[in-house]
C-alpha atoms as a PDB file:
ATOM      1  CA  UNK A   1     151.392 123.070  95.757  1.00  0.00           C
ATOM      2  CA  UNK A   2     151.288 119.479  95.752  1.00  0.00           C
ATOM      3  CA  UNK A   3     155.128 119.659  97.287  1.00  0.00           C
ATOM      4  CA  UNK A   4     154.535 121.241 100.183  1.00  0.00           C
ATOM      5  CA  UNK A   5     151.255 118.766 101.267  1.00  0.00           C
ATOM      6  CA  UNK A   6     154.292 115.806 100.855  1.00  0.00           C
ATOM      7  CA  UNK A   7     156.380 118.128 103.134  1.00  0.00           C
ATOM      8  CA  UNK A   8     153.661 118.861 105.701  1.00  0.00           C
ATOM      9  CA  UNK A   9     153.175 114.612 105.293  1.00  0.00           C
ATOM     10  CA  UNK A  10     156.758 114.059 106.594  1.00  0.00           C
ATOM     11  CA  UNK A  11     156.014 116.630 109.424  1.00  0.00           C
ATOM     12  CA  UNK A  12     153.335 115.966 111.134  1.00  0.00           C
ATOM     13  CA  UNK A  13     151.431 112.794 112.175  1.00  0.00           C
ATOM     14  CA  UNK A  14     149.664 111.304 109.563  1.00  0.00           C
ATOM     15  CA  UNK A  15     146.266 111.264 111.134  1.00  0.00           C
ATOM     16  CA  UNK A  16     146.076 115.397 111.265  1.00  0.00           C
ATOM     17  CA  UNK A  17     146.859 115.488 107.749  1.00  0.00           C
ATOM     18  CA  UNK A  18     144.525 113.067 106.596  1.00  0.00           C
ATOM     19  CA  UNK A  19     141.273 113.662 109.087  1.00  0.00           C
ATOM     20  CA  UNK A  20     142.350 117.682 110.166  1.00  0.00           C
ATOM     21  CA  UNK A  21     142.295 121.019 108.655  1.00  0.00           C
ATOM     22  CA  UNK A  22     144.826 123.293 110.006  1.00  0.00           C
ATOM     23  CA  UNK A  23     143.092 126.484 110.970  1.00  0.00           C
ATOM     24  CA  UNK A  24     145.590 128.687 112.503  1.00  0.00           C
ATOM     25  CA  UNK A  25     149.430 128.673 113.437  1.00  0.00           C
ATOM     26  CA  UNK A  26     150.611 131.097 116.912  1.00  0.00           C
ATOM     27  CA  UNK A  27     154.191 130.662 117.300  1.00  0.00           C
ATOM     28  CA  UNK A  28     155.292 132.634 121.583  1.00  0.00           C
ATOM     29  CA  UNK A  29     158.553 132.724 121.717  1.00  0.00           C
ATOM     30  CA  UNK A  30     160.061 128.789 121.552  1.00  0.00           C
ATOM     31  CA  UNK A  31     156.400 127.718 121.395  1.00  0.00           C
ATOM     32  CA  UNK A  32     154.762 126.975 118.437  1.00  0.00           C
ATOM     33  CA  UNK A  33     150.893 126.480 118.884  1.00  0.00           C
ATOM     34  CA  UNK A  34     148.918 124.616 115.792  1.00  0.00           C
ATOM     35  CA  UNK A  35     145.403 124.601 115.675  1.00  0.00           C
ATOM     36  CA  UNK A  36     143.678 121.480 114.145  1.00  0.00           C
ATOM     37  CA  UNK A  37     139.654 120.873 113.561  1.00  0.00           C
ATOM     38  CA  UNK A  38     138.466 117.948 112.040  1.00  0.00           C
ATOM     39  CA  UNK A  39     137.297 118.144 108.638  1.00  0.00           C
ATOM     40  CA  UNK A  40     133.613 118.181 107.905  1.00  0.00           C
ATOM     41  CA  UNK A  41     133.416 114.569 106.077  1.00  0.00           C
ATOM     42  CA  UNK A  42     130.964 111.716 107.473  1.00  0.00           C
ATOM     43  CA  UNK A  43     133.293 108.829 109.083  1.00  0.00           C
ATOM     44  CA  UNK A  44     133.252 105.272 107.690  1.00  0.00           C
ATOM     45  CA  UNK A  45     132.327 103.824 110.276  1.00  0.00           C
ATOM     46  CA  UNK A  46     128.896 105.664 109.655  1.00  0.00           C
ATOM     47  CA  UNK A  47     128.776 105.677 106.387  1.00  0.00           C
ATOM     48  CA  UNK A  48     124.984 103.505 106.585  1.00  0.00           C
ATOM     49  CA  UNK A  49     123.119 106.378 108.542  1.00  0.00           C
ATOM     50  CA  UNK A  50     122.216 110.040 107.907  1.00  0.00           C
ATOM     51  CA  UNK A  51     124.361 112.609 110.028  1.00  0.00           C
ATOM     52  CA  UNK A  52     124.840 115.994 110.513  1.00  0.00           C
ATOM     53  CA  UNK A  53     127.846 118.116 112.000  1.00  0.00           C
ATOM     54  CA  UNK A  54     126.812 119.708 114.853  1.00  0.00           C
ATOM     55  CA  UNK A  55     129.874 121.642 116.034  1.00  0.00           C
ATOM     56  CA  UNK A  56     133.095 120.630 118.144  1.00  0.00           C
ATOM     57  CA  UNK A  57     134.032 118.913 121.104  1.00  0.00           C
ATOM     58  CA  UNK A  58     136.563 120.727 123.437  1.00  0.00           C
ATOM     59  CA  UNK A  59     140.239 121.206 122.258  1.00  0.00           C
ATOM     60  CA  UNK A  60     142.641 118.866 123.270  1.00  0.00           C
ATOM     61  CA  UNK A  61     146.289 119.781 123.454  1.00  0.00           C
ATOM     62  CA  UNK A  62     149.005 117.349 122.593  1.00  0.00           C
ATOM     63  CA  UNK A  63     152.835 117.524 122.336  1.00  0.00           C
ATOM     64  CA  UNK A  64     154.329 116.890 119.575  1.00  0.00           C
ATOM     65  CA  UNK A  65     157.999 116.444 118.724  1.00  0.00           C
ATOM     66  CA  UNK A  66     160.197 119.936 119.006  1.00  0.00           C
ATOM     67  CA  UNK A  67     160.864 121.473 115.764  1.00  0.00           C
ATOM     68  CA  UNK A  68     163.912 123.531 114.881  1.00  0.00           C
ATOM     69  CA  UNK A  69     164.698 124.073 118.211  1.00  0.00           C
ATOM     70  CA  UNK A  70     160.904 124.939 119.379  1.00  0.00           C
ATOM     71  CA  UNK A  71     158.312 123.384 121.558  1.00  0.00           C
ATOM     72  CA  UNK A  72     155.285 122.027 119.362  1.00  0.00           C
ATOM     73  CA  UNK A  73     152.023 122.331 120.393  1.00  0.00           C
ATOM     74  CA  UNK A  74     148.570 120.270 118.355  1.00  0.00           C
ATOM     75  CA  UNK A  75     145.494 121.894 119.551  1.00  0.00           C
ATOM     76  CA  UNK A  76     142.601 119.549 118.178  1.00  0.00           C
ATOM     77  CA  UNK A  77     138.933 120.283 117.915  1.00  0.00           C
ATOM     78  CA  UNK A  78     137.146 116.525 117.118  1.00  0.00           C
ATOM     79  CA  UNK A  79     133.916 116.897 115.505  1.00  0.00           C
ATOM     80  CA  UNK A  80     130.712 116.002 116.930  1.00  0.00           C
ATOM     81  CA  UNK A  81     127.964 114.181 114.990  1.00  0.00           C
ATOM     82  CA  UNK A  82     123.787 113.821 115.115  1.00  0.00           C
ATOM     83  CA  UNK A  83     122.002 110.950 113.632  1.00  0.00           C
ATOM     84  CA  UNK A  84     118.812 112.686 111.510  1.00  0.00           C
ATOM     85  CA  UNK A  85     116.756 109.489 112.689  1.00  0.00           C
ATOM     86  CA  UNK A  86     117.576 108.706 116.192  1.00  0.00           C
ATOM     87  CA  UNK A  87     119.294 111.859 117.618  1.00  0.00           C
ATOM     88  CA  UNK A  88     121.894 110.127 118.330  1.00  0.00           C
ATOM     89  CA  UNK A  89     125.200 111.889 118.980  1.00  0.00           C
ATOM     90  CA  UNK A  90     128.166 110.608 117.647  1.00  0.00           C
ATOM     91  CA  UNK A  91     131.778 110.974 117.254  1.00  0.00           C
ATOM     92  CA  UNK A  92     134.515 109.153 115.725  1.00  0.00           C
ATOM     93  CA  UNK A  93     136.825 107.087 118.168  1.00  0.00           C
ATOM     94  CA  UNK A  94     140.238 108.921 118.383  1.00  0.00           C
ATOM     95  CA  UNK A  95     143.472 107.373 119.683  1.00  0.00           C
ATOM     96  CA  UNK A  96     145.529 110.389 119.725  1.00  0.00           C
ATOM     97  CA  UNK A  97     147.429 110.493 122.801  1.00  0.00           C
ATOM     98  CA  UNK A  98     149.593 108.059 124.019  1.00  0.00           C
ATOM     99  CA  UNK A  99     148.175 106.229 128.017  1.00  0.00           C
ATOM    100  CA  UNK A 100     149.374 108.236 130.875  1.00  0.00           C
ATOM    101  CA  UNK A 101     150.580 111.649 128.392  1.00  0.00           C
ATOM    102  CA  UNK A 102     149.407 114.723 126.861  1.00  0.00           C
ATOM    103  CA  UNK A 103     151.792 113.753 123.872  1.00  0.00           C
ATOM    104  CA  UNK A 104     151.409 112.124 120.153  1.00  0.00           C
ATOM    105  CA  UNK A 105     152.490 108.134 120.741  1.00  0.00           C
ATOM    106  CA  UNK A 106     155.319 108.998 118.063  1.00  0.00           C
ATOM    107  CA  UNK A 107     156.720 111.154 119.941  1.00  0.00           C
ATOM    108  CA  UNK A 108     156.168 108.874 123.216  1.00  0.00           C
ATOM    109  CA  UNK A 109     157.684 105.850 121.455  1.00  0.00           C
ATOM    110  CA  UNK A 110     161.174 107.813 120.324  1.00  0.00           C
ATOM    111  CA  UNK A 111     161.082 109.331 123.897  1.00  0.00           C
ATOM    112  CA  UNK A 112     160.977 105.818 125.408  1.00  0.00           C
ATOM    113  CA  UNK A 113     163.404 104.603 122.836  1.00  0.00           C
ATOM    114  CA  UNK A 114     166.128 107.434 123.488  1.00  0.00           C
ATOM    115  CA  UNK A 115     165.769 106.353 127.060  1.00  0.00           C
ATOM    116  CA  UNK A 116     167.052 103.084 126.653  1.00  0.00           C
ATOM    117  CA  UNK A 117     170.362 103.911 125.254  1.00  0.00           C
END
């Protein structure tokens, strides 16, 4: 098993695999949809106070690279936090889409580099 988490490692951006659980795969015709939710693990960052999952934040869709010839699609769910003490609500700060897109940076970067040539 531990094979095809190295695969999925070469595949897709290293922040899904390491912060997202993939829930559920759609492929419609040359699209293929991936949905992503964050996994259930108290960020760094907050690693000093008490929290509590308290659901999701809206989906975000991002383009990805194609892949064998289809359109890929990340749908991400970002998880949303509550401080026991203060009621606070709090969320991790995601960089995931590259200024100005609705795709990865990766695939904004080779995009930009292709162009050059």
């Amino acid at each position: 098993m531990e094979g095809y988490l190295d695969l999925i490692k070469m595949i897709l951006p290293e922040i899904l695999v390491a912060h997202f659980d993939l829930v559920a795969t759609k492929k419609e015709g040359e699209k293929l949809h991936l949905y992503f939710e964050e996994k259930n693990k108290v960020p760094e960052e907050f690693n000093s106070r008490q929290l509590i999952s308290k659901g999701f934040h809206k989906s975000i869709t991002v383009q990805d690279f194609p892949l064998k010839g289809m359109f890929v699609f990340f749908h991400i769910k970002r998880r949303r936090w509550t401080d026991k003490k203060s009621s606070e609500i709090l969320q991790r700060d995601w960089t995931l889409v590259a200024n100005g897109t609705r795709m990865t940076k990766e695939f904004a970067a080779f995009l930009k580099s292709i162009n050059r040539y």
